[in-house]
Protein backbone atom coordinates (compact mmCIF):
# COMPACT_ATOMS: atom_id res chain seq x y z
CA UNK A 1 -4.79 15.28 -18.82
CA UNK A 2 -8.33 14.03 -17.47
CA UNK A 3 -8.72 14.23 -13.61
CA UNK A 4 -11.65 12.41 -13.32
CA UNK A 5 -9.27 9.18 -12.07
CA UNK A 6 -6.14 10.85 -11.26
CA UNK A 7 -5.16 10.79 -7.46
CA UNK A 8 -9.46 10.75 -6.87
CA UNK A 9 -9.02 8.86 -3.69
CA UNK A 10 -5.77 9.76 -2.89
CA UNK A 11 -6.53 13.40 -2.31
CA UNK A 12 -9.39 12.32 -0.28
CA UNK A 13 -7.73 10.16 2.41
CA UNK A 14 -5.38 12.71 2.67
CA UNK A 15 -7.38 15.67 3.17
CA UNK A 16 -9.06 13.02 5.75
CA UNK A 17 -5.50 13.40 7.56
CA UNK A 18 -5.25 17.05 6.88
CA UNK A 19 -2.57 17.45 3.56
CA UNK A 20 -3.33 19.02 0.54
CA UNK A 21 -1.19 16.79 -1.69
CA UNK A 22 -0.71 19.30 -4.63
CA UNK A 23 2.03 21.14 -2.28
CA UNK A 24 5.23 19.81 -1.10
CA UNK A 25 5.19 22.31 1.58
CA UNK A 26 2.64 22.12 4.48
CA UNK A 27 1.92 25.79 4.71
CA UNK A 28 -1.84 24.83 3.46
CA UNK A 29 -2.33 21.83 5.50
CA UNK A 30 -4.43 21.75 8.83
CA UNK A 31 -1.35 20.76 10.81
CA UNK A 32 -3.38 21.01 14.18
CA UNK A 33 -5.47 18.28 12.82
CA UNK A 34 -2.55 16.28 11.51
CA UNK A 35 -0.75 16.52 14.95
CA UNK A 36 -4.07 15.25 16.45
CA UNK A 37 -4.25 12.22 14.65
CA UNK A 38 -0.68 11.52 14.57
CA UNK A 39 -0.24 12.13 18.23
CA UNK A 40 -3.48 10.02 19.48
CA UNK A 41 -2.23 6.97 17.78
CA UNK A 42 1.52 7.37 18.70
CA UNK A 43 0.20 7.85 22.46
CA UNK A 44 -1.60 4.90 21.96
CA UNK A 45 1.04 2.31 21.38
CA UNK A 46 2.58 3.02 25.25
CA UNK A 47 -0.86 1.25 26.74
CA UNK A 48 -0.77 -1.78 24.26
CA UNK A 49 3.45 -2.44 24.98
CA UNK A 50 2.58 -2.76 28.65
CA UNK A 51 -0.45 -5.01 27.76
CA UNK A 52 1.39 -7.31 25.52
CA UNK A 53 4.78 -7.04 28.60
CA UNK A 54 2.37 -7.68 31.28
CA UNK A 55 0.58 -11.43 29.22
CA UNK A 56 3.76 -12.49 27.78
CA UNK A 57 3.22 -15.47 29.76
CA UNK A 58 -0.24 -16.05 27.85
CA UNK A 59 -0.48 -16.51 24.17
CA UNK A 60 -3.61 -15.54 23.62
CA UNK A 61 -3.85 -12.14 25.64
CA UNK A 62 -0.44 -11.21 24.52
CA UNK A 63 -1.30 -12.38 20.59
CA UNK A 64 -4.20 -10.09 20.36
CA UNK A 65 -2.09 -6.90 21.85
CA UNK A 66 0.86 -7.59 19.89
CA UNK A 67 -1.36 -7.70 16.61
CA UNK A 68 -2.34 -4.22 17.26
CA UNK A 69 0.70 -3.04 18.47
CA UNK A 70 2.78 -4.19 15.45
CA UNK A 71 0.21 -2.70 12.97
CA UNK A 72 -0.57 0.74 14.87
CA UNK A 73 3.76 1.08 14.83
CA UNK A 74 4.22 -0.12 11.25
CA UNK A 75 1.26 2.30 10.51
CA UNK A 76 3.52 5.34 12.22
CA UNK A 77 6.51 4.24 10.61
CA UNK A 78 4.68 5.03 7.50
CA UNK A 79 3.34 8.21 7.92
CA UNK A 80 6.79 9.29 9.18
CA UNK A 81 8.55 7.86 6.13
CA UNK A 82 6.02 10.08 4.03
CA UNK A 83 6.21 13.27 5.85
CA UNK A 84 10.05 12.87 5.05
CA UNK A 85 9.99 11.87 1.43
CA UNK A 86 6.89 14.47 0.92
CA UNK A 87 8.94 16.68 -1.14
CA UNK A 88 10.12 13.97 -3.40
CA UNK A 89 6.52 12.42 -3.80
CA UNK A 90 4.60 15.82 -4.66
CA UNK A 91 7.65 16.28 -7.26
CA UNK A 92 7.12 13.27 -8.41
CA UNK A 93 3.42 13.22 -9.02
CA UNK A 94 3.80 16.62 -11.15
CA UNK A 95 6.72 14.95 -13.14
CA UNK A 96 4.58 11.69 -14.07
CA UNK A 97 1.54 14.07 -14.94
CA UNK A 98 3.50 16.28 -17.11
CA UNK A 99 5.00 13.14 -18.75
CA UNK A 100 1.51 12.00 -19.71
CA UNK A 101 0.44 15.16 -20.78
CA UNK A 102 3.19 15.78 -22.86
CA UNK A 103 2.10 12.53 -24.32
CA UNK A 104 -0.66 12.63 -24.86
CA UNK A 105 -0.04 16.24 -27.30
CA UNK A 106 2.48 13.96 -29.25
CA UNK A 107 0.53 10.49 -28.81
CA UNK A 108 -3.38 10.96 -28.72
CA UNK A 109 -4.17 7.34 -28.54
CA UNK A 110 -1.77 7.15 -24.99
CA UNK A 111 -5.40 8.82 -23.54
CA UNK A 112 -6.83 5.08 -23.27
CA UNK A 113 -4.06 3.69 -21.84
CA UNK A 114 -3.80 6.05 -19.50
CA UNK A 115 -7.57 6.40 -18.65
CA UNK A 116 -7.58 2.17 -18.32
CA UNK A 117 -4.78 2.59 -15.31
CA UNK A 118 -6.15 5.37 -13.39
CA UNK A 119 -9.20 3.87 -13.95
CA UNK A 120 -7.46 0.52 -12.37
CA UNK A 121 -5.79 2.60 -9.64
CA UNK A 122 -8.72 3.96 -8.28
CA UNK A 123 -10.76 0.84 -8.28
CA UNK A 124 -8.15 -1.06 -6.26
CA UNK A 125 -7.67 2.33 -3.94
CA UNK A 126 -10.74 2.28 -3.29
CA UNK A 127 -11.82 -1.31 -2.78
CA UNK A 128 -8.55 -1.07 -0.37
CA UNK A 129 -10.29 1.70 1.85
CA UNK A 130 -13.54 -0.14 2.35
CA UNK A 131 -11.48 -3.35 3.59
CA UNK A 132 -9.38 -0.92 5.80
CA UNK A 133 -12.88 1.26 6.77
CA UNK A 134 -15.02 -2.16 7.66
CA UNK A 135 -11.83 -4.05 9.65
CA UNK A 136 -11.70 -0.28 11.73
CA UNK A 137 -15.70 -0.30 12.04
CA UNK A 138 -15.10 -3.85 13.28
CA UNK A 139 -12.55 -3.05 16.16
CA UNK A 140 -15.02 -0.19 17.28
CA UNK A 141 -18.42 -2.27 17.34
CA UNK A 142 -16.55 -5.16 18.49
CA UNK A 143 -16.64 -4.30 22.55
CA UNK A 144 -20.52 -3.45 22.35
CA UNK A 145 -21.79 -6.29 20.92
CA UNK A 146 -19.19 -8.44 23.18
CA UNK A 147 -21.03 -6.38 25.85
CA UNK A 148 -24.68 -7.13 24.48
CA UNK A 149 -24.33 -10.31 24.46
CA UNK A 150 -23.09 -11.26 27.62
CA UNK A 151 -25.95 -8.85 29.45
CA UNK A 152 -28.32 -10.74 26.89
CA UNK A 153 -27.24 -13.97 28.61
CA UNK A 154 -25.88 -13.07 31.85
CA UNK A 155 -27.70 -10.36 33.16
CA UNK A 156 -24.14 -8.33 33.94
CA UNK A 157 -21.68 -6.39 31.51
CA UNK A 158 -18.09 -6.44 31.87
CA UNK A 159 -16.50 -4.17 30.02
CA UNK A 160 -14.18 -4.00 27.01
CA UNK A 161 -12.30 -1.76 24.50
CA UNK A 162 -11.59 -2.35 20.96
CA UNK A 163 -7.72 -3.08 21.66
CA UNK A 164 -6.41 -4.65 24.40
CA UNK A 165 -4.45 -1.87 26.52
CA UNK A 166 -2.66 -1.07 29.88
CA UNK A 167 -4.10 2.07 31.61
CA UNK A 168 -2.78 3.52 34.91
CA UNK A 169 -6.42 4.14 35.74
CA UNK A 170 -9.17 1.61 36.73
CA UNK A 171 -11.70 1.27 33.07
CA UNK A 172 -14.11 -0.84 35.27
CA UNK A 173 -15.34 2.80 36.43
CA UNK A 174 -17.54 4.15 33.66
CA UNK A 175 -15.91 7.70 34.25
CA UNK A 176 -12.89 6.73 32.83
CA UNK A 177 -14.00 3.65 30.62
CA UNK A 178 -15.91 6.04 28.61
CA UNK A 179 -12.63 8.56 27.59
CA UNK A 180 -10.59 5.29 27.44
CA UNK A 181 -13.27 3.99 24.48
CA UNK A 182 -13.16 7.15 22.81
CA UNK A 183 -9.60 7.09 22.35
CA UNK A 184 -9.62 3.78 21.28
CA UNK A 185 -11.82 4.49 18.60
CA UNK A 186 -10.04 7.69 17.42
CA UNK A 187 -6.89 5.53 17.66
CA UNK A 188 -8.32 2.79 15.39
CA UNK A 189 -9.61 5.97 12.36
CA UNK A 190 -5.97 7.10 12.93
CA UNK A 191 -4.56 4.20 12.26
CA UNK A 192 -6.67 3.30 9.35
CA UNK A 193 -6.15 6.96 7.29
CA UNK A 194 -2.77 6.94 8.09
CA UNK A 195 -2.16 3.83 6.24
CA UNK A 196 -4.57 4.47 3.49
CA UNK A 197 -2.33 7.79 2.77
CA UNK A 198 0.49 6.08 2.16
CA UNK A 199 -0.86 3.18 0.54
CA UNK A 200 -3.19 4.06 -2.01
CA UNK A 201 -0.44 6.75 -2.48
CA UNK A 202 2.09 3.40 -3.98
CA UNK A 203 -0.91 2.23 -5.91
CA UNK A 204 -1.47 5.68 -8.40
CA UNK A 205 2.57 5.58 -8.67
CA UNK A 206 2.91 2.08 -9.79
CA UNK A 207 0.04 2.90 -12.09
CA UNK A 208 1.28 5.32 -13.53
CA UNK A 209 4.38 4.21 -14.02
CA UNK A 210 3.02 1.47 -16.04
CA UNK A 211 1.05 3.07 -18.23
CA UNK A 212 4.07 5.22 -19.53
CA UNK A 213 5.49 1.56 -19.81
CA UNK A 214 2.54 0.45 -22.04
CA UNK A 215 2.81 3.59 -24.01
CA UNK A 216 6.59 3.58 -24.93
CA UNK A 217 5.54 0.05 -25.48
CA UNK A 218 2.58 0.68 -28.35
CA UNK A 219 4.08 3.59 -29.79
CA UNK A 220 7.59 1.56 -30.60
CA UNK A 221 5.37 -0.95 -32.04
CA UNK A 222 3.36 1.74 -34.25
CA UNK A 223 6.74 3.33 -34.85
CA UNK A 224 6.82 3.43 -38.95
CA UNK A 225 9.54 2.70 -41.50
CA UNK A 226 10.99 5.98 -43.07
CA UNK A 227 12.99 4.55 -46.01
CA UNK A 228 13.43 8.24 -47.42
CA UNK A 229 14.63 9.75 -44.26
CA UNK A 230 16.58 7.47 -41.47
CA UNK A 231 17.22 10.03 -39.62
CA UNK A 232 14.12 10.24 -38.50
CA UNK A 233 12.93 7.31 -38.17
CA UNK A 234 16.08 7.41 -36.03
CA UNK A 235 14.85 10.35 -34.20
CA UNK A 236 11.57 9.20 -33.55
CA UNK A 237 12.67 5.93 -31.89
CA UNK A 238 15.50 8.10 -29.58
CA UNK A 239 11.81 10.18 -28.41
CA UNK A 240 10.02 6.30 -27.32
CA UNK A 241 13.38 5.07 -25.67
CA UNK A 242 13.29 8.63 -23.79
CA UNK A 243 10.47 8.16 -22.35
CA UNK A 244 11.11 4.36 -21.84
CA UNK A 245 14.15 5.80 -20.01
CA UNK A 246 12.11 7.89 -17.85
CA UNK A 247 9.90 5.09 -16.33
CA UNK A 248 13.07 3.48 -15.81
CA UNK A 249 14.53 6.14 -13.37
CA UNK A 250 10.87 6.81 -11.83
CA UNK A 251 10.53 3.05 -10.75
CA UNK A 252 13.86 3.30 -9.39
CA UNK A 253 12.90 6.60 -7.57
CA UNK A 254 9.92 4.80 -6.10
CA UNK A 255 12.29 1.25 -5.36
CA UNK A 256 14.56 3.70 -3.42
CA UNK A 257 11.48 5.67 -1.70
CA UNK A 258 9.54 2.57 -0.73
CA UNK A 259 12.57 0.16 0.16
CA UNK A 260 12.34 0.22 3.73
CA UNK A 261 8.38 0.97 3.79
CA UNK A 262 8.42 -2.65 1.40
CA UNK A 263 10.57 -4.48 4.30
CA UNK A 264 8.42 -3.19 7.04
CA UNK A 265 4.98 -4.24 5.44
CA UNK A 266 6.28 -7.67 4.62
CA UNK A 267 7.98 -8.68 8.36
CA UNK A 268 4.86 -7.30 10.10
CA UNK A 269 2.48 -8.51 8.13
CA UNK A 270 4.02 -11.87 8.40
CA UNK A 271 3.89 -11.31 12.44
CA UNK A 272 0.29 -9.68 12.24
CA UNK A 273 -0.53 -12.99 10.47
CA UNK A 274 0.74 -15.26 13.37
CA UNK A 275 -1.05 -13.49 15.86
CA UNK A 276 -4.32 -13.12 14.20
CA UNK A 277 -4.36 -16.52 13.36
CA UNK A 278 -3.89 -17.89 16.24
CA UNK A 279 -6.36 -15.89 17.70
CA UNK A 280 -8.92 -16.94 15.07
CA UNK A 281 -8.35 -20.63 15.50
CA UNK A 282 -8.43 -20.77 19.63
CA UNK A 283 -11.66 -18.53 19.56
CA UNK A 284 -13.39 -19.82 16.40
CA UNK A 285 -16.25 -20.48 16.22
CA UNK A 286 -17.25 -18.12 18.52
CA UNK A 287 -19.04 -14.55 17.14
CA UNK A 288 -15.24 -12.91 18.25
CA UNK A 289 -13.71 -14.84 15.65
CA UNK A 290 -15.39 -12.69 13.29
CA UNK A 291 -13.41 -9.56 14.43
CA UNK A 292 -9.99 -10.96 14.03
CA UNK A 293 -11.13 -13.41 10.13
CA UNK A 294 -12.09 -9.19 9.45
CA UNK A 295 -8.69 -7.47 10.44
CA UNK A 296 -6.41 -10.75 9.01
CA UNK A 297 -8.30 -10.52 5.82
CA UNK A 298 -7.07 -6.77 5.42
CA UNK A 299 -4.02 -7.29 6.65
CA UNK A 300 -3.46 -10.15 3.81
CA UNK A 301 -5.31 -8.08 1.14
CA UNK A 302 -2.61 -5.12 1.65
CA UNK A 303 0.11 -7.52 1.85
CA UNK A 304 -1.76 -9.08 -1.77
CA UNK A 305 -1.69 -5.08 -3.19
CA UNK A 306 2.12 -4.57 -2.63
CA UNK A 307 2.53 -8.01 -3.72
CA UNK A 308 0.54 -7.09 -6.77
CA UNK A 309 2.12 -3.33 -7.48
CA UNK A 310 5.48 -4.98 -7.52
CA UNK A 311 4.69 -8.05 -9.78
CA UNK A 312 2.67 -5.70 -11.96
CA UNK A 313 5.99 -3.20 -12.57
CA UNK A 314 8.01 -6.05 -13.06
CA UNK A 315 5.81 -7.71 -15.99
CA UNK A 316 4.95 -4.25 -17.61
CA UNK A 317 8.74 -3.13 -17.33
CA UNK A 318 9.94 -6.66 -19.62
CA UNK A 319 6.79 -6.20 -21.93
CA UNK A 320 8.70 -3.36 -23.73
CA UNK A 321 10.87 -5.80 -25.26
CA UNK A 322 7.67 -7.94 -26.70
CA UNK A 323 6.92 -4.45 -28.48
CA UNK A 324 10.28 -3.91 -29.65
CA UNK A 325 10.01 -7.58 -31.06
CA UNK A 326 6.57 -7.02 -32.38
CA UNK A 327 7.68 -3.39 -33.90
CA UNK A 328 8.44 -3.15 -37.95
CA UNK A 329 12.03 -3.45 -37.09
CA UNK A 330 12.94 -5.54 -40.19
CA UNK A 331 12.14 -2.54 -42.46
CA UNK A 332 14.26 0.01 -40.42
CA UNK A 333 17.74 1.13 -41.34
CA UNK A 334 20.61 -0.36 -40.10
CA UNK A 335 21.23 2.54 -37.59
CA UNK A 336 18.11 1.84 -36.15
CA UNK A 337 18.15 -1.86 -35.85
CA UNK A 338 21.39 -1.36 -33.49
CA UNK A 339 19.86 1.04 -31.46
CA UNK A 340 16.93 -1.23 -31.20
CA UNK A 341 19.51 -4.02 -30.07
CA UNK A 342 20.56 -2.48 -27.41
CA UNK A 343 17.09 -1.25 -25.88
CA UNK A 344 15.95 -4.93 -26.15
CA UNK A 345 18.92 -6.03 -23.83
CA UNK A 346 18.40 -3.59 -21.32
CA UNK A 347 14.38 -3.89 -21.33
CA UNK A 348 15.14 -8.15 -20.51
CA UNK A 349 16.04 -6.81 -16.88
CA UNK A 350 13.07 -5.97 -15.45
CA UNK A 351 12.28 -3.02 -12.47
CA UNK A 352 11.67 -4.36 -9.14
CA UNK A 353 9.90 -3.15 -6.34
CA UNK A 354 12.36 -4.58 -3.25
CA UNK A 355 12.57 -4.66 0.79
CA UNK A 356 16.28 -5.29 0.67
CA UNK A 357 16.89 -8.78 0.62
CA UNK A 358 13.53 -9.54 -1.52
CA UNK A 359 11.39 -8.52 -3.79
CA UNK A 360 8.00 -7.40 -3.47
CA UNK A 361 6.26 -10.18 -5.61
CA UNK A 362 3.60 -12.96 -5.70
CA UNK A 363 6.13 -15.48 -5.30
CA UNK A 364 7.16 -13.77 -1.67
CA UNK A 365 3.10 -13.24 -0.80
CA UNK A 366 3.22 -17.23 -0.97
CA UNK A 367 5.75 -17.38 0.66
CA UNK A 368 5.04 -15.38 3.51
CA UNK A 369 1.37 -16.68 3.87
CA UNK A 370 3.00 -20.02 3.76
CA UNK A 371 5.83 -19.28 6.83
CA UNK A 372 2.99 -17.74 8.63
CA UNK A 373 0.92 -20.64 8.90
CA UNK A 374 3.79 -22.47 10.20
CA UNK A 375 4.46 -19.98 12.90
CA UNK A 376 0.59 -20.13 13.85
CA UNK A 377 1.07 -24.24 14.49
CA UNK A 378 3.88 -23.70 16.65
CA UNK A 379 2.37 -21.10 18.45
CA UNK A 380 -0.50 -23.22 18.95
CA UNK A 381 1.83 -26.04 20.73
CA UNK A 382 3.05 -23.32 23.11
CA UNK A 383 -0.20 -23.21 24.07
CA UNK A 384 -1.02 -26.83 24.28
């Protein structure tokens, strides 16, 4: 099979964090750098608890910690859920590649089909990391220009980090302000290629998944009449509902995998939403408005992807059964037609990507964007 679109951003972001993604075990990772990362983000979330504790009695101080706290612990979460699944994801990438390879010697044509969604996959991957890259350039620039424009009109500084934090040491003195940025910046690239690891990771499965949908799908529908031998025409259709059966038990694999991951994104995305936009409509339109429109946007385009990956398993899961209608199944032996029967039922109930109690869908993004605009009004009457 062609590399040229396979896992292309995906093994970048995670060399980024240190994992060679080819090998379930980490014996060639750079687990140093790996414990770095992961350890300078976990440390971090201690400071912002205490900040959002210590202005629970203001909405807008505690808002804008809690919106950083709930995405630097969902982003942990997810790393964590990874490093424990690891051995299950690496076997399943080499199990979907050596599905497409295989058809590819039996299918030829399958090679656009599979080109088109890896193609697809790394488009969206990668239009995902610039969104997460720009919102994390946007919490480290935000403090200096905050700064540079109050010396530009005021003649004095007072300053600021990138996320609001409790430290046991004074960050008026530039002796420990400086450190104190620092970390908050390496916090913020933490958080950012932590989450694009697992992330983009979801989008080349759900790809891939649905392009060995789409090919069980064409070949049943090029799948020719063999009036001289019904055996094999028997035999050949047993091969495309194999394979149909394989993406079946993948997306389930991944349902199972991502389940909790799914549940997480969704409840604190729908917080992160509340906080941000309350933040964005008692500030705007001042220029610090523009930080938190930046780090909502991202947080509602990753809660659009999942959305997206979920509705786009579902539809490609049911179209099987529009190329078992649109096969040449009225010139196929009786043996065939029953077999044919049964794989329509069972391809009427599609695969769904779920967080327990829902499903991971456009219908729930809606949703979700709609509660969270309700939760921003009544946070805003607290404040009033």
């Amino acid at each position: 099979m062609d590399d040229t679109y396979f896992l292309r951003v995906q093994i970048f972001v995670f060399s980024i964090m240190g994992i060679d993604l080819w090998h379930a075990r980490p014996h060639k990772d750079r687990q140093w750098w790996t414990f770095i990362t992961m350890g300078l983000l976990a440390a971090f979330l201690v400071p912002m608890f205490f900040a959002a504790r210590n202005n629970v009695t203001n909405v807008s101080l505690m808002s804008d910690a809690m919106g950083s706290l709930v995405a630097s612990s969902l982003t942990v979460i997810k790393y964590i859920l990874f490093l424990y699944y690891r051995k299950e994801f690496v076997g399943l990438i080499y199990r979907i590649r050596d599905i497409l390879d295989q058809e590819l010697t039996v299918w030829p044509d399958a090679s656009v089909i599979i080109e088109e969604e890896n193609r697809n996959d790394q488009l969206l991957s990668l239009t995902y990391t610039r969104c997460y890259i720009l919102a994390g350039v946007f919490a480290s620039t935000k403090p200096v220009v905050i700064m540079a424009v109050e010396y530009l009109r005021w003649g004095s500084i007072e300053l600021e980090l990138p996320h609001k934090g409790a430290y046991p040491w004074d960050i008026n003195s530039m002796w420990y302000y400086v450190p104190t940025y620092f970390w908050n910046v390496a916090a913020s690239y933490s958080a950012v290629t932590m989450a694009l690891c697992v992330d983009t990771l979801l989008f080349s499965f759900t790809y891939n998944v649905c392009a060995i949908f789409k090919i069980a799908k064409h070949r049943v529908i090029h799948l020719s009449a063999m009036e001289q031998s019904s055996n094999g025409e028997l035999s050949a259709l047993i091969q495309i509902l194999q394979l149909h059966q394989k993406a079946l038990h993948i997306s389930q694999q991944l349902s199972s995998y991502y389940r909790p991951l799914i549940f997480m994104q969704f409840f604190a995305s729908a917080l992160q939403l509340c906080f941000l936009g309350y933040q964005v409509a008692d500030l705007f339109p001042k220029p610090l408005s523009i930080y938190f429109i930046s780090f909502g946007g991202s947080i509602l385009i990753a809660l659009f992807i999942y959305s997206h990956c979920g509705e786009n398993i579902k539809k490609t899961s049911i179209e099987f059964a529009d190329g078992i209608y649109e096969s040449n199944w009225m010139d196929f032996a009786p043996s065939t037609k029953k077999v044919l029967l049964i794989a329509a039922m069972r391809s009427q109930r599609p695969c769904n990507m779920d967080g327990y109690f829902f499903e991971a869908s456009m219908a729930t993004f809606s949703a979700i964007v709609r509660t969270a605009m309700s939760y921003i009004m009544m946070l805003r009457s607290f404040s009033a």
